[in-house]
PDB file of N, CA and C in Angstrom:
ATOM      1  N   UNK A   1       4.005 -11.854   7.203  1.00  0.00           N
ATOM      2  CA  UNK A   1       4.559 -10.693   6.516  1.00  0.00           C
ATOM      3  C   UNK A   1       3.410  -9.826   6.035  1.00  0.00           C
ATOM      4  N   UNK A   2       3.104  -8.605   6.653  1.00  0.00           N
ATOM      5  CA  UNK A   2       2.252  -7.449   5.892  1.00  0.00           C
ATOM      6  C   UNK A   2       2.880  -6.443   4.769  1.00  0.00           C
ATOM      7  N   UNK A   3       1.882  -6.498   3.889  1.00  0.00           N
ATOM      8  CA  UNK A   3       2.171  -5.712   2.647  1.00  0.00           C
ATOM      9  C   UNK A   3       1.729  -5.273   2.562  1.00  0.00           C
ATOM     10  N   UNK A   4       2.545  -3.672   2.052  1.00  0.00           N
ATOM     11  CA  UNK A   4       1.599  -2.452   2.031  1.00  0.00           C
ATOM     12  C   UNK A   4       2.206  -2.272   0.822  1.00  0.00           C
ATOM     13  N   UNK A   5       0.955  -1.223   0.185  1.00  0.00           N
ATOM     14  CA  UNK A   5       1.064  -0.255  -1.052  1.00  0.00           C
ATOM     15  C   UNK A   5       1.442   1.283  -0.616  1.00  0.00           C
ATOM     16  N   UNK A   6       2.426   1.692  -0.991  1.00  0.00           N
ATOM     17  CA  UNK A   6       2.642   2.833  -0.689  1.00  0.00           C
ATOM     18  C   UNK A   6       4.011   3.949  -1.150  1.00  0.00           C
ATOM     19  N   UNK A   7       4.376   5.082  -0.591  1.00  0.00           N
ATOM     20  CA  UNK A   7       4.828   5.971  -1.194  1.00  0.00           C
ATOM     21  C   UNK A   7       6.516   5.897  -0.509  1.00  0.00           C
ATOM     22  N   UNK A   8       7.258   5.959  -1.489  1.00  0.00           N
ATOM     23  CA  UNK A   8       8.653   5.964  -1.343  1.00  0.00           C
ATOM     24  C   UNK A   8       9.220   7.074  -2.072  1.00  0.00           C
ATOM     25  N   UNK A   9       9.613   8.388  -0.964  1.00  0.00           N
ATOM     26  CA  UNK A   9       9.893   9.579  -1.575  1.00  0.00           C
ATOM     27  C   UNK A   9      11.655   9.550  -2.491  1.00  0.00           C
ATOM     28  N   UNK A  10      11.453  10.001  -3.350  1.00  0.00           N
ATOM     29  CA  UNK A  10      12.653  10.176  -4.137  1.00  0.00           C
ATOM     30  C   UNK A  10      12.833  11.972  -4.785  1.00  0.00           C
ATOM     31  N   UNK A  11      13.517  12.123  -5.839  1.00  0.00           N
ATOM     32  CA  UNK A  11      13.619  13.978  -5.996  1.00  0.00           C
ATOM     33  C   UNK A  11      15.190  13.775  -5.224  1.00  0.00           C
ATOM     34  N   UNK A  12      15.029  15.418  -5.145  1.00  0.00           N
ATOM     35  CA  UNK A  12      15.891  15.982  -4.394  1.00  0.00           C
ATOM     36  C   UNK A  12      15.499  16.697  -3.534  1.00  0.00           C
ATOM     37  N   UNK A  13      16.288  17.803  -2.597  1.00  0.00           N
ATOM     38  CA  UNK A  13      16.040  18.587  -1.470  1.00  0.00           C
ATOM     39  C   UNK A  13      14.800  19.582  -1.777  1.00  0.00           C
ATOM     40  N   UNK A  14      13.360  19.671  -1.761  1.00  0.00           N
ATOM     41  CA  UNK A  14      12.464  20.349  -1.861  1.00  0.00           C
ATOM     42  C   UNK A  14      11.790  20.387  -3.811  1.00  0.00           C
ATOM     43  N   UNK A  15      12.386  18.988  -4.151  1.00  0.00           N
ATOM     44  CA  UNK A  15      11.489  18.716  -4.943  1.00  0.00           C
ATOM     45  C   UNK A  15      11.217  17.515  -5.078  1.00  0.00           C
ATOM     46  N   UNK A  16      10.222  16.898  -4.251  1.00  0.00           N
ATOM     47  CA  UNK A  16      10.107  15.457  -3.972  1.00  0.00           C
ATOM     48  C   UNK A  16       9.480  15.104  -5.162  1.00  0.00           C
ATOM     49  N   UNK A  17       9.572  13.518  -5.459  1.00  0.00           N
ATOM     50  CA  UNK A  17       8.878  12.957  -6.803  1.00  0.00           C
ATOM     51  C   UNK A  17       8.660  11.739  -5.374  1.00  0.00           C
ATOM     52  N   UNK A  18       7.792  10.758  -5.788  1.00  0.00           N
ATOM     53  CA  UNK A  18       7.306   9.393  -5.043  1.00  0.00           C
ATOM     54  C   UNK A  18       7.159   8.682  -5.974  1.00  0.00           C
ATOM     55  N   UNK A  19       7.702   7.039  -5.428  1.00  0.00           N
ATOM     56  CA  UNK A  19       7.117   6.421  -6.222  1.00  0.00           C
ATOM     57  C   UNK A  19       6.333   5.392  -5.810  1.00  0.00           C
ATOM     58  N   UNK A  20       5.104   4.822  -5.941  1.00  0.00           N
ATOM     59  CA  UNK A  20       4.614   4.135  -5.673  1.00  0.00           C
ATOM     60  C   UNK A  20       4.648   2.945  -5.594  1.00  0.00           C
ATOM     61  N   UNK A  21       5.082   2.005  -4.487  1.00  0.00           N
ATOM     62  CA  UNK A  21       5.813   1.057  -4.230  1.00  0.00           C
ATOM     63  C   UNK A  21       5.037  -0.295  -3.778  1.00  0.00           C
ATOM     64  N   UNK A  22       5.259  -1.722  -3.252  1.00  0.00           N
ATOM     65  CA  UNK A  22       4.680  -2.907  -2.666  1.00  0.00           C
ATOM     66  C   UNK A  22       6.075  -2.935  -1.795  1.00  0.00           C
ATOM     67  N   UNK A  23       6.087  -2.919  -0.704  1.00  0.00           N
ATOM     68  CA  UNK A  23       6.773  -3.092   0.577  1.00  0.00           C
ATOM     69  C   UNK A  23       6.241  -3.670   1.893  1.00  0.00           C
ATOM     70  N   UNK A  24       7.482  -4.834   2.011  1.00  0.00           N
ATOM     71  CA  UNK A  24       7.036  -4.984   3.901  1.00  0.00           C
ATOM     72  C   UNK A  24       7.053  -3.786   4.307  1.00  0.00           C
ATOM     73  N   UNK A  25       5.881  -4.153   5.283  1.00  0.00           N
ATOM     74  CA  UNK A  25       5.701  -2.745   6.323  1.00  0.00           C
ATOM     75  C   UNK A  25       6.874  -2.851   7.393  1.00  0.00           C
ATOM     76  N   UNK A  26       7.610  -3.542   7.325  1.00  0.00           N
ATOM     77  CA  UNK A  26       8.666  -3.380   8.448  1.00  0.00           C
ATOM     78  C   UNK A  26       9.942  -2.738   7.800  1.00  0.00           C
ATOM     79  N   UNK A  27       9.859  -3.018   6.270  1.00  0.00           N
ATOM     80  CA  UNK A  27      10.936  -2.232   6.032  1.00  0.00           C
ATOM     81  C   UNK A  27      10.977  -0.601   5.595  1.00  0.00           C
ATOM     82  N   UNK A  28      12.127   0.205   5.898  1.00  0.00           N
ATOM     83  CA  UNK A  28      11.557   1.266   5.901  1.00  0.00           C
ATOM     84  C   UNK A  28      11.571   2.321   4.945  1.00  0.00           C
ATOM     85  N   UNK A  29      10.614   3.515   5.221  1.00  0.00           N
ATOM     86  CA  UNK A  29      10.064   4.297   3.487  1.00  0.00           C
ATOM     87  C   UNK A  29      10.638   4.508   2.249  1.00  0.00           C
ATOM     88  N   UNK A  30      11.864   4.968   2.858  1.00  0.00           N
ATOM     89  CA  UNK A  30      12.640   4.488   1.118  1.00  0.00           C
ATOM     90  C   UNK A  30      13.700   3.323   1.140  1.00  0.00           C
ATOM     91  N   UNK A  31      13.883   2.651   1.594  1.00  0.00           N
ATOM     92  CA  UNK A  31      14.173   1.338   1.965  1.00  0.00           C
ATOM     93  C   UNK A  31      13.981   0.069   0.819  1.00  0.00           C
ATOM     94  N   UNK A  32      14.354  -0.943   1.006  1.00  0.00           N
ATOM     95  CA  UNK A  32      13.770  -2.245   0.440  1.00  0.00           C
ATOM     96  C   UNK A  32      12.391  -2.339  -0.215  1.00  0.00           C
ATOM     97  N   UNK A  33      12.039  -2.581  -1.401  1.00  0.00           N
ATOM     98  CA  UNK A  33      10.614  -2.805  -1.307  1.00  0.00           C
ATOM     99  C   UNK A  33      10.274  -4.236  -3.116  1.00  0.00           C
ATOM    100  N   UNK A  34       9.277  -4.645  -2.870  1.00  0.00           N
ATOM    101  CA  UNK A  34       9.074  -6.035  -4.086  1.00  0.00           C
ATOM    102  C   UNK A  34       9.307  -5.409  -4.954  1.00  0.00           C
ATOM    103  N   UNK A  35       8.363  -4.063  -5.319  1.00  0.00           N
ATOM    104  CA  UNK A  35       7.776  -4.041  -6.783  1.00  0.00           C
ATOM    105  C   UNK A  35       7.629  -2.352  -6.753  1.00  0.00           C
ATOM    106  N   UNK A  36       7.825  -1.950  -8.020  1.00  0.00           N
ATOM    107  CA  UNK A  36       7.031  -0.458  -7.908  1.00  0.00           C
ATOM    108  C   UNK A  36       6.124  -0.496  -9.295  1.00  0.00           C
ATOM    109  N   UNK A  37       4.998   0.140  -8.487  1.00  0.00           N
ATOM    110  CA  UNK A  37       4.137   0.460  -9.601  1.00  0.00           C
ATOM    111  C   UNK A  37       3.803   1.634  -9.915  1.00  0.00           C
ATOM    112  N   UNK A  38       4.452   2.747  -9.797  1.00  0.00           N
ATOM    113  CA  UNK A  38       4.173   3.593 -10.349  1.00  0.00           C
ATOM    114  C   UNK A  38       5.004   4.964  -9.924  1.00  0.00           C
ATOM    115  N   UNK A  39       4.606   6.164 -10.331  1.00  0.00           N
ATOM    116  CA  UNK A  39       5.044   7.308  -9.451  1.00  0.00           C
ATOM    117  C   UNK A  39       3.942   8.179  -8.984  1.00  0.00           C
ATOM    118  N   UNK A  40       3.873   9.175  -8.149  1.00  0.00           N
ATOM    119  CA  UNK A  40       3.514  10.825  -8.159  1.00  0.00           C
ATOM    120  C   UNK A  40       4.546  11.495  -8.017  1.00  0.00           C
ATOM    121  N   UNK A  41       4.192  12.917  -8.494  1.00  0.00           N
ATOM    122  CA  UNK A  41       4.767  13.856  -8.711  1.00  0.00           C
ATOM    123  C   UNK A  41       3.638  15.476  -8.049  1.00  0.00           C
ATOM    124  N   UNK A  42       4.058  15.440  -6.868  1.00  0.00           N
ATOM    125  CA  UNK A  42       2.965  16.499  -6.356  1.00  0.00           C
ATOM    126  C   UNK A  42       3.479  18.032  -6.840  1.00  0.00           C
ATOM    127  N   UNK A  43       4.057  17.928  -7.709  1.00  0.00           N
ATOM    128  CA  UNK A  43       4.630  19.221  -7.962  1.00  0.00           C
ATOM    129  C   UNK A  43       3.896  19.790  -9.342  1.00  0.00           C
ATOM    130  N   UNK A  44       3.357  18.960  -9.769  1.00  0.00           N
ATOM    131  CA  UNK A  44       2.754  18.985 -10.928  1.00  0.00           C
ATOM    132  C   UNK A  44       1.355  19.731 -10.827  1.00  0.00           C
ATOM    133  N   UNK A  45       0.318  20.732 -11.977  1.00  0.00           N
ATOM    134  CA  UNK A  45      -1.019  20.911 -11.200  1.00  0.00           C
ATOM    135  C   UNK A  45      -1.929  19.570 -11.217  1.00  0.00           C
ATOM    136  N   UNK A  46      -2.872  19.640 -10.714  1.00  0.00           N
ATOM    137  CA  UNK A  46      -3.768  18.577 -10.516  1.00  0.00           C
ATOM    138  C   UNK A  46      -4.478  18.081 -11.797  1.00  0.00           C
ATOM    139  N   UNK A  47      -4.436  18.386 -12.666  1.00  0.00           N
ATOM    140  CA  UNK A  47      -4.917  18.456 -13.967  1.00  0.00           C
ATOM    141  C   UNK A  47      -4.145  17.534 -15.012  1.00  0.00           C
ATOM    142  N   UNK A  48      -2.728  17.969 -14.739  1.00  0.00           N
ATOM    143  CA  UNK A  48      -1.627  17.017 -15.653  1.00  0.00           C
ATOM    144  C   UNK A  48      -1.689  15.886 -15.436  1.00  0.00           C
ATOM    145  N   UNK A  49      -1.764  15.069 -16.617  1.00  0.00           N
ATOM    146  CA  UNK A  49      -1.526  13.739 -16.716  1.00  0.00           C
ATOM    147  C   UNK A  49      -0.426  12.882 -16.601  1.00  0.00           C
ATOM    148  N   UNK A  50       0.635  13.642 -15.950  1.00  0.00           N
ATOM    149  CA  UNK A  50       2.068  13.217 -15.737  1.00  0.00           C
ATOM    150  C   UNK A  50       1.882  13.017 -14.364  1.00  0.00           C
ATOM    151  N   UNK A  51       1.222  13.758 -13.408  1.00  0.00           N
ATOM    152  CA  UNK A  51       1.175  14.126 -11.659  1.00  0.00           C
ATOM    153  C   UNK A  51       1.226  12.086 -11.291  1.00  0.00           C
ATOM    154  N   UNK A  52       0.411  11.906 -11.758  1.00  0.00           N
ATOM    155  CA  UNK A  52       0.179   9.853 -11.027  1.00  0.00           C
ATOM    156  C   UNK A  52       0.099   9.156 -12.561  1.00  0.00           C
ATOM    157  N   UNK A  53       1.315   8.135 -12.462  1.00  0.00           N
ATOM    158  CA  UNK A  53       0.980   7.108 -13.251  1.00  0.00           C
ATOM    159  C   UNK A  53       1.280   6.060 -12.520  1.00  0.00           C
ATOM    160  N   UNK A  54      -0.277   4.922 -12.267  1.00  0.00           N
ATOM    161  CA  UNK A  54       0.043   3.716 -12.022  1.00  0.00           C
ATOM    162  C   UNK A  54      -0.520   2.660 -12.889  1.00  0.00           C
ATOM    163  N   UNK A  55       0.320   1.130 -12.674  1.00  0.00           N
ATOM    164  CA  UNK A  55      -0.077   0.110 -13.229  1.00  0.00           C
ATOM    165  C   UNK A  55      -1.140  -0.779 -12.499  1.00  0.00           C
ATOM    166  N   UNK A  56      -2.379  -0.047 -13.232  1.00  0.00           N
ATOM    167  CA  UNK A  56      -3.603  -0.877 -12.757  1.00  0.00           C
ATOM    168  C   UNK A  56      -3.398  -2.154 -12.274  1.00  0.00           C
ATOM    169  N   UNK A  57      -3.203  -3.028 -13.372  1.00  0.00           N
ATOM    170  CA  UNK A  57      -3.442  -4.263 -13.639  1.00  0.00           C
ATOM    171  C   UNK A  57      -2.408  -5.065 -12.240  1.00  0.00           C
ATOM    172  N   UNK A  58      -0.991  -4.159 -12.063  1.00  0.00           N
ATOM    173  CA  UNK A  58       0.216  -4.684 -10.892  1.00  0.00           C
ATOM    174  C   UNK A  58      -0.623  -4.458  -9.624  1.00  0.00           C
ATOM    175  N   UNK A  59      -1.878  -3.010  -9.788  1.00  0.00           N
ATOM    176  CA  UNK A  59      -2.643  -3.097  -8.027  1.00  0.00           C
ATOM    177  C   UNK A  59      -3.199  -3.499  -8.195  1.00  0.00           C
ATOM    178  N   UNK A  60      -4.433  -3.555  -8.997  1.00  0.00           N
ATOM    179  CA  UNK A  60      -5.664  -4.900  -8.427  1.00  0.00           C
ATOM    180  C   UNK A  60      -4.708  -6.460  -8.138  1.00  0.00           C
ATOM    181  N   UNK A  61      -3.682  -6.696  -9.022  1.00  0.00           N
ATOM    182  CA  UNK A  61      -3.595  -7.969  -8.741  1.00  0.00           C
ATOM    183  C   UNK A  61      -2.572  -8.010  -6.888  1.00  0.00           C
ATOM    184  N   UNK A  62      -1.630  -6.773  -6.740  1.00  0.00           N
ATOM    185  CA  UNK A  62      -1.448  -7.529  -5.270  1.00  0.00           C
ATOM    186  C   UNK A  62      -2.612  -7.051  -4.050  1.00  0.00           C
ATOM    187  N   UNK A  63      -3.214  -6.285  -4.762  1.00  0.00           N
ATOM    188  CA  UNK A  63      -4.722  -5.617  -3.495  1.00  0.00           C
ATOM    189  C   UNK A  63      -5.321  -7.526  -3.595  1.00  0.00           C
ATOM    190  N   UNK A  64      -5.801  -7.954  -4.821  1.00  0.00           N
ATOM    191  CA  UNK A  64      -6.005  -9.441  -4.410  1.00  0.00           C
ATOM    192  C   UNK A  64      -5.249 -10.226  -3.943  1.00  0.00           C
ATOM    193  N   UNK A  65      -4.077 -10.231  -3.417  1.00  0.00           N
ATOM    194  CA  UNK A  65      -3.000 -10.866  -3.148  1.00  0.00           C
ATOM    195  C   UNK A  65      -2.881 -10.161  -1.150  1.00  0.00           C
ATOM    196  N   UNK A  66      -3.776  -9.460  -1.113  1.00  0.00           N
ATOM    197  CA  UNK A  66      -4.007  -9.102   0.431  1.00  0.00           C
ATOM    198  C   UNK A  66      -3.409  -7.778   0.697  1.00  0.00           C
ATOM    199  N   UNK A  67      -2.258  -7.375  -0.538  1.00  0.00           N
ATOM    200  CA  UNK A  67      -1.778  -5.740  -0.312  1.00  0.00           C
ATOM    201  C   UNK A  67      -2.526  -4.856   0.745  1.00  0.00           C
ATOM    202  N   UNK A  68      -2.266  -4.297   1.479  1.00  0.00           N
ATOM    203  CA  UNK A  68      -3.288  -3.095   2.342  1.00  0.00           C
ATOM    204  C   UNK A  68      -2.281  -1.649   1.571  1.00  0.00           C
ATOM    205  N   UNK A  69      -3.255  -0.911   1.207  1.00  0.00           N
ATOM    206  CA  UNK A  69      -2.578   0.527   0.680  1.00  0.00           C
ATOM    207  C   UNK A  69      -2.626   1.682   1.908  1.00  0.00           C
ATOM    208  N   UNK A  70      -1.680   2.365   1.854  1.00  0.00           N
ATOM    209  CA  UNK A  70      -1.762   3.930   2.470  1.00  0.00           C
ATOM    210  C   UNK A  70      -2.806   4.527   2.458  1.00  0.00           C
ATOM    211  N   UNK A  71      -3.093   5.318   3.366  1.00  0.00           N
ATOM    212  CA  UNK A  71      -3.921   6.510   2.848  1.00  0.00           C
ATOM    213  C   UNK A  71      -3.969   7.221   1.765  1.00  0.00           C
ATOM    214  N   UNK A  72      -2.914   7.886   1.549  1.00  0.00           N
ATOM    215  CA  UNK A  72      -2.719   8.384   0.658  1.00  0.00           C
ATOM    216  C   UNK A  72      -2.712   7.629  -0.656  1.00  0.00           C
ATOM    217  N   UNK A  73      -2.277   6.336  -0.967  1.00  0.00           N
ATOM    218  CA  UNK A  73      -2.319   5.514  -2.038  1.00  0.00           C
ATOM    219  C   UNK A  73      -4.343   5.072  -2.289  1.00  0.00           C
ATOM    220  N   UNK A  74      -4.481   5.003  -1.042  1.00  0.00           N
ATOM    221  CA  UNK A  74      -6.126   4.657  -1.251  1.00  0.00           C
ATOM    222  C   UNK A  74      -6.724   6.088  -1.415  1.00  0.00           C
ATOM    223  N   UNK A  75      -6.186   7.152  -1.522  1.00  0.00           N
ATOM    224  CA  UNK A  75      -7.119   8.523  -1.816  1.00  0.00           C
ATOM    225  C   UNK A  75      -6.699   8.354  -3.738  1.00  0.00           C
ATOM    226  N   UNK A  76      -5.894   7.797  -4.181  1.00  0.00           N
ATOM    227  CA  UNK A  76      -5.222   7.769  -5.706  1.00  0.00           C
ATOM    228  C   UNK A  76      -6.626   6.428  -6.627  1.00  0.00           C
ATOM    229  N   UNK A  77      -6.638   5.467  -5.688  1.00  0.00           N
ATOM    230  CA  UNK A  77      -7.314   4.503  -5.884  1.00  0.00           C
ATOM    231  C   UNK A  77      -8.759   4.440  -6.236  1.00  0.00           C
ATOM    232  N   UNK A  78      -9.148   5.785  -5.142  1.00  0.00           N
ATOM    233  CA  UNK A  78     -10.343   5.903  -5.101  1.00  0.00           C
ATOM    234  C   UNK A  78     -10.851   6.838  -6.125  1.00  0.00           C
ATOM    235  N   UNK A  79      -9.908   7.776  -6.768  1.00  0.00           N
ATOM    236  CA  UNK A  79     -10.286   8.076  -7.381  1.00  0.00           C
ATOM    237  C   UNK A  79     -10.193   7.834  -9.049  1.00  0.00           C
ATOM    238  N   UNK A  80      -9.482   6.417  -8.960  1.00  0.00           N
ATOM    239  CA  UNK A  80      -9.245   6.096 -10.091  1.00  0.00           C
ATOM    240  C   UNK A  80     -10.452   4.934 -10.406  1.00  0.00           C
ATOM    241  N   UNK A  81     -11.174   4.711  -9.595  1.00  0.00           N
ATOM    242  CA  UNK A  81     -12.151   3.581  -9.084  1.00  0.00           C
ATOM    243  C   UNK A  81     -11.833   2.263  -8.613  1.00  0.00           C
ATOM    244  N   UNK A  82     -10.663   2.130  -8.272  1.00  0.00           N
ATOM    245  CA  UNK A  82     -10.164   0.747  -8.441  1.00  0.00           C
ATOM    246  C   UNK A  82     -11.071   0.099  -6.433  1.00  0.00           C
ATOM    247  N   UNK A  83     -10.901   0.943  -5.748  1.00  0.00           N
ATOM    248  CA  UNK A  83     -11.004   0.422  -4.233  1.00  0.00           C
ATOM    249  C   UNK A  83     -11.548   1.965  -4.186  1.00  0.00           C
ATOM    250  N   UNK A  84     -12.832   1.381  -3.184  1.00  0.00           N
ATOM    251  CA  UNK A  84     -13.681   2.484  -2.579  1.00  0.00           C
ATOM    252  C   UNK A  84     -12.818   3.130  -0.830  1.00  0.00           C
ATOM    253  N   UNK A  85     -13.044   4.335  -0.931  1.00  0.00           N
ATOM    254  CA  UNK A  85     -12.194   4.478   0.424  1.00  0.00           C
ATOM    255  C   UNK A  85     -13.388   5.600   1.529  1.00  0.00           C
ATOM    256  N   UNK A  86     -13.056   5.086   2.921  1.00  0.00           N
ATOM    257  CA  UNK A  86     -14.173   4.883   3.442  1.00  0.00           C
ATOM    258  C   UNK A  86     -13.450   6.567   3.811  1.00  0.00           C
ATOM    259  N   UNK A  87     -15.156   7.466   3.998  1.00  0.00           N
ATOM    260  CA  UNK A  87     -14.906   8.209   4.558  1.00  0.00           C
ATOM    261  C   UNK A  87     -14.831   8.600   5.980  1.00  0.00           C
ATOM    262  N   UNK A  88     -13.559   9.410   6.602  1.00  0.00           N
ATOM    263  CA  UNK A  88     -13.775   9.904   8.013  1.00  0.00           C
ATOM    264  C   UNK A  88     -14.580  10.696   8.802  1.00  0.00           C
ATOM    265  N   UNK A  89     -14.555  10.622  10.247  1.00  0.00           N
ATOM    266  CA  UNK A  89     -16.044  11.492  10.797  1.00  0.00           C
ATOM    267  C   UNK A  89     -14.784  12.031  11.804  1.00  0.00           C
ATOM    268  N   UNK A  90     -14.661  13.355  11.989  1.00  0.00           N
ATOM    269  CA  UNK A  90     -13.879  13.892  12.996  1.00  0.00           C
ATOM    270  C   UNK A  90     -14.950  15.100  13.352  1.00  0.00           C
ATOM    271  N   UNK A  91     -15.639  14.627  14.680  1.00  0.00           N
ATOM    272  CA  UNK A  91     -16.803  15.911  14.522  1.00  0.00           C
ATOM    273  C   UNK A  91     -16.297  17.399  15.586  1.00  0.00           C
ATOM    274  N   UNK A  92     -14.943  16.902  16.256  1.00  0.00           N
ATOM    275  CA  UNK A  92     -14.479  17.842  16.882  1.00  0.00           C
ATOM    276  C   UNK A  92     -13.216  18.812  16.234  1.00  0.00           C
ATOM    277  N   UNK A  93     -13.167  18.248  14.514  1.00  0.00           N
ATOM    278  CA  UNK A  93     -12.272  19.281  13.753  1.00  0.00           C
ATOM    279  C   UNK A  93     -12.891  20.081  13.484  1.00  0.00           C
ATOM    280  N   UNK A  94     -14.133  20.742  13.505  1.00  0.00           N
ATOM    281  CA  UNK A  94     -14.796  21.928  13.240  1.00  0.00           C
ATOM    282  C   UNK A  94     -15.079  22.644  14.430  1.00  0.00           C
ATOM    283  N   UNK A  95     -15.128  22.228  15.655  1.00  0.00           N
ATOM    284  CA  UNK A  95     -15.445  23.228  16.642  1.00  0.00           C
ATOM    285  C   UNK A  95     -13.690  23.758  17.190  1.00  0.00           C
ATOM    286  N   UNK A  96     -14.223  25.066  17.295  1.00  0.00           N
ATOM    287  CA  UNK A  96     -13.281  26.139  17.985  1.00  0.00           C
ATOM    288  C   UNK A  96     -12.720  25.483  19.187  1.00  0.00           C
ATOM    289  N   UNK A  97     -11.049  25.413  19.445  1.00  0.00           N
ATOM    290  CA  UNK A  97     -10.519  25.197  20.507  1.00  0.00           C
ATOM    291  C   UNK A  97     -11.401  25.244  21.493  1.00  0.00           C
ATOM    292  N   UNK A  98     -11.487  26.954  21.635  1.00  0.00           N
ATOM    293  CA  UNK A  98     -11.795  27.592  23.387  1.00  0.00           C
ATOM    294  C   UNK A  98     -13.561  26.784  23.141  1.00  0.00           C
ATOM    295  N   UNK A  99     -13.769  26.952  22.948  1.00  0.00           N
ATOM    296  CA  UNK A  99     -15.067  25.938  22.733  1.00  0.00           C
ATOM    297  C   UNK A  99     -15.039  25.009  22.838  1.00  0.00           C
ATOM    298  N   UNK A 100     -14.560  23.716  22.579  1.00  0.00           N
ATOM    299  CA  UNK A 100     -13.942  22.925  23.139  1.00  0.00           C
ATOM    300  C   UNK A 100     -13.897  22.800  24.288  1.00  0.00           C
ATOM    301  N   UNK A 101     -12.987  23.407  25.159  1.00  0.00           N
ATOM    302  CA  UNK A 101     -12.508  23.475  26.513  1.00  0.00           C
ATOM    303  C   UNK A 101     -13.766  24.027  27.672  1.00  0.00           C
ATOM    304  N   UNK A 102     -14.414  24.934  26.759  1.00  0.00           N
ATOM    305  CA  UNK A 102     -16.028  25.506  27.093  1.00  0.00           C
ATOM    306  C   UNK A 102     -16.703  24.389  27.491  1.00  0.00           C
ATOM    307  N   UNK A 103     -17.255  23.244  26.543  1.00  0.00           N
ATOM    308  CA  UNK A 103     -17.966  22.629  26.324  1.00  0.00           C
ATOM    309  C   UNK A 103     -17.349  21.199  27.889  1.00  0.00           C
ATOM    310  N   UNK A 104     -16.014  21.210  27.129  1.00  0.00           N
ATOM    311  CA  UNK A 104     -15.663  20.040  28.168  1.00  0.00           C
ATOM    312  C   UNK A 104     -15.300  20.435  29.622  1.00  0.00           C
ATOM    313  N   UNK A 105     -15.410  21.414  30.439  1.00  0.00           N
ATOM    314  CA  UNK A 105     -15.408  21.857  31.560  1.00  0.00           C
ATOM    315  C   UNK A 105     -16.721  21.817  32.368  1.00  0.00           C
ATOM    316  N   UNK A 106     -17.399  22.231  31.251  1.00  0.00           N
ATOM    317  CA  UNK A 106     -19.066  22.582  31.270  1.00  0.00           C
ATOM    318  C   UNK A 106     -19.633  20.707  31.799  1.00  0.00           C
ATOM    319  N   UNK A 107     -18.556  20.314  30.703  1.00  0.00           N
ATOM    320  CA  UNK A 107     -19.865  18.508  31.309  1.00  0.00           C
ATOM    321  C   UNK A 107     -18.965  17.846  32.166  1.00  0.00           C
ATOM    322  N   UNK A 108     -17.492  18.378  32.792  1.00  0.00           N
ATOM    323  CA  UNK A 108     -16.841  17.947  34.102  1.00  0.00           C
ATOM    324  C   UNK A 108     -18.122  18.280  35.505  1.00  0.00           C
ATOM    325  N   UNK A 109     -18.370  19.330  35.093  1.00  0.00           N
ATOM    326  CA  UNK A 109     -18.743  20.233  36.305  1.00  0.00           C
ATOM    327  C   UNK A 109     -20.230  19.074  36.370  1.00  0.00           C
ATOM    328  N   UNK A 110     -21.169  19.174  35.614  1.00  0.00           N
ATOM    329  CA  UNK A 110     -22.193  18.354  35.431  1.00  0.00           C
ATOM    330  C   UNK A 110     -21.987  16.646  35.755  1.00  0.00           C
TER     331      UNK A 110
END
């Protein structure tokens, strides 16, 4: 059984609230889940202290218990210090499409 940490949308029609959940990964997003620890609220500015409340003490203990978190739950984490989150390398999100296609025609031909 894999366990994830992650986001189970709740609200209504175009005002989502989440709450931050421990769920089999087989069951689904707002679905079944163990435990919730917390919410977001992306509607909130980034500043308010209402936007994320979680219970530390409920994630470190199932992250030791083997939990794997979301992305998005590990971007909350990381910045709360609890789990370091590794950064990505996408070196072809900065170059221009037609450039792109420039470049990769260019080393077919070669």
């Amino acid at each position: 059984m894999s366990v994830v940490i992650r986001l189970a949308r709740a609200g209504t029609k175009k005002r989502p609230v989440y709450h931050v959940v421990v769920a089999d990964s087989r069951f689904p997003r707002d679905g079944r889940f163990i435990e919730r620890l917390g919410y977001f609220n992306p509607l909130l500015p980034k500043d308010n202290e209402l936007r994320l409340k979680l219970d530390m003490e409920k994630v470190k203990a199932w992250l030791a218990k083997g939990a794997q978190p979301s992305d998005r739950v590990m971007r909350f984490l990381d910045a709360a210090g609890v789990k370091k989150r590794e950064a990505r390398n996408n070196p072809e999100k900065a170059v221009p499409r037609k450039e792109r296609k420039a470049a990769a025609a260019e080393a077919a031909k070669a």
